[in-house]
Protein backbone atom coordinates (compact mmCIF):
# COMPACT_ATOMS: atom_id res chain seq x y z
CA UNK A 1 -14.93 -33.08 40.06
CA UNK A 2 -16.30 -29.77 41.11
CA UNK A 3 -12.63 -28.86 42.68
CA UNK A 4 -11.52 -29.89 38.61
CA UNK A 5 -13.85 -27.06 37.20
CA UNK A 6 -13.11 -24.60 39.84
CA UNK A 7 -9.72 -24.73 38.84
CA UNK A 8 -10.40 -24.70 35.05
CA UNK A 9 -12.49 -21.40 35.94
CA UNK A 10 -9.45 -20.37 37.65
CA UNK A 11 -7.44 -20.83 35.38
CA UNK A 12 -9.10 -19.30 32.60
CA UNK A 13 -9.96 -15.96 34.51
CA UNK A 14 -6.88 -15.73 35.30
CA UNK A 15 -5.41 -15.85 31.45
CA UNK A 16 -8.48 -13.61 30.93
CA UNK A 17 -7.46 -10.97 33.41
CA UNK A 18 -3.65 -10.75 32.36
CA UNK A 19 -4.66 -10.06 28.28
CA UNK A 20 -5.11 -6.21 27.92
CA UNK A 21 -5.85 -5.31 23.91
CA UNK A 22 -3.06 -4.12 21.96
CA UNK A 23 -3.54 -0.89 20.18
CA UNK A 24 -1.77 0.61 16.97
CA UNK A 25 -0.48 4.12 17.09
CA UNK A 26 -2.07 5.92 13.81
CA UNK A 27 0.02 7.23 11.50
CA UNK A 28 0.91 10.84 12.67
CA UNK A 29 0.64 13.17 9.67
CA UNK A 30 4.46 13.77 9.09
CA UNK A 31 4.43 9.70 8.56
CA UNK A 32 1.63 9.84 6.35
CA UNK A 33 3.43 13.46 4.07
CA UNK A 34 6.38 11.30 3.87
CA UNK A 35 5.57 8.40 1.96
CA UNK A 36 7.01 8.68 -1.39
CA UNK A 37 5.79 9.93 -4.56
CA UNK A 38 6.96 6.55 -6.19
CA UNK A 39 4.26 4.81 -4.41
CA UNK A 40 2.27 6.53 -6.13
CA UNK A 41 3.43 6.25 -9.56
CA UNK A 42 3.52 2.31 -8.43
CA UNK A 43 -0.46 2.57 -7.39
CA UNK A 44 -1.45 4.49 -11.07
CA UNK A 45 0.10 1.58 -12.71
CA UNK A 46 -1.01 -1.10 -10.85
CA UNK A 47 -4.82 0.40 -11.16
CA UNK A 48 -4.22 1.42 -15.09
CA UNK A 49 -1.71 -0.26 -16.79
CA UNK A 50 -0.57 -3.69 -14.93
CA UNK A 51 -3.59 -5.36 -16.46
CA UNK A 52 -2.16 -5.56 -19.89
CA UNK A 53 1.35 -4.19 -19.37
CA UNK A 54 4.36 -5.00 -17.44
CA UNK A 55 6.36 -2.48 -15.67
CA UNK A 56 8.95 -0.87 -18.99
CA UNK A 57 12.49 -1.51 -17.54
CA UNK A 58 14.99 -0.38 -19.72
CA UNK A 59 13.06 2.31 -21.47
CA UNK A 60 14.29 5.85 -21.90
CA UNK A 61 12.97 8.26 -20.49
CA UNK A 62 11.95 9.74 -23.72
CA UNK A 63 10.47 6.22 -24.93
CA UNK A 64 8.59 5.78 -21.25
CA UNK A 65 7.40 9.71 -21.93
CA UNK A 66 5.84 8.69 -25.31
CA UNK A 67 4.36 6.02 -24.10
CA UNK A 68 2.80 7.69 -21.21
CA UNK A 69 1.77 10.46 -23.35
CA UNK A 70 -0.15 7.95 -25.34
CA UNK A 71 -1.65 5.97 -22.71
CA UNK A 72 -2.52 8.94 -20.66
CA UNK A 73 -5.56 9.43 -23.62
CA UNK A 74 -6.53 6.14 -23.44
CA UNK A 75 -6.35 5.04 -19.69
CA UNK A 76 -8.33 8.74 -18.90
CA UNK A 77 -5.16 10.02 -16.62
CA UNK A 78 -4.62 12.94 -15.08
CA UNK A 79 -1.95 15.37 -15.60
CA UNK A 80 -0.51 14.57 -12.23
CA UNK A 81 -1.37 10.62 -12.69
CA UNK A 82 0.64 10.77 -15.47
CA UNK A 83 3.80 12.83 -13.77
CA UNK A 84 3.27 9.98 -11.10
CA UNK A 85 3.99 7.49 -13.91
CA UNK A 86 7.31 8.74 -15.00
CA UNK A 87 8.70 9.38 -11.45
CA UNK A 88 7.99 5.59 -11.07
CA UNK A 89 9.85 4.72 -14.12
CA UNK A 90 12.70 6.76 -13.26
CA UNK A 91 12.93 7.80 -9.69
């Protein structure tokens, strides 16, 4: 019996020992300068508009522009919210 739990000790020190953490590397900042500008045109809709609209495909660009132009009022958008907005409609 006590040769059974010295070997369960054993064995479990030994599974204990060989784990080392893994780490992530954080983003470096050219990873982080790189992410697109249609990401986020895709975040200002999906905090804004996806709650009562679905993404316009098919629009024109000078339909979409209306409509952002509109919506921009009502939603509160900024300038540069709303520039995000038509990049993701028409990349």
């Amino acid at each position: 019996m006590r040769t059974l739990a010295l070997a369960t000790i054993a064995v479990l020190a030994s599974t204990a020992v060989g784990q080392t953490p893994t780490q992530t590397k954080a983003p470096t900042q050219a990873a982080v300068h790189k992410a697109p500008k249609v990401n986020e045109g895709q975040r200002v809709f999906e905090q804004n508009c996806s709650r009562c609209h679905n993404p316009p495909d098919g629009f024109s660009p000078r339909i979409s522009s209306t409509v952002v132009r509109h919506m921009r009022v009502r939603a509160n958008l900024s300038e540069e919210d709303a520039k995000a907005l038509m990049k993701f409609f028409h990349p």
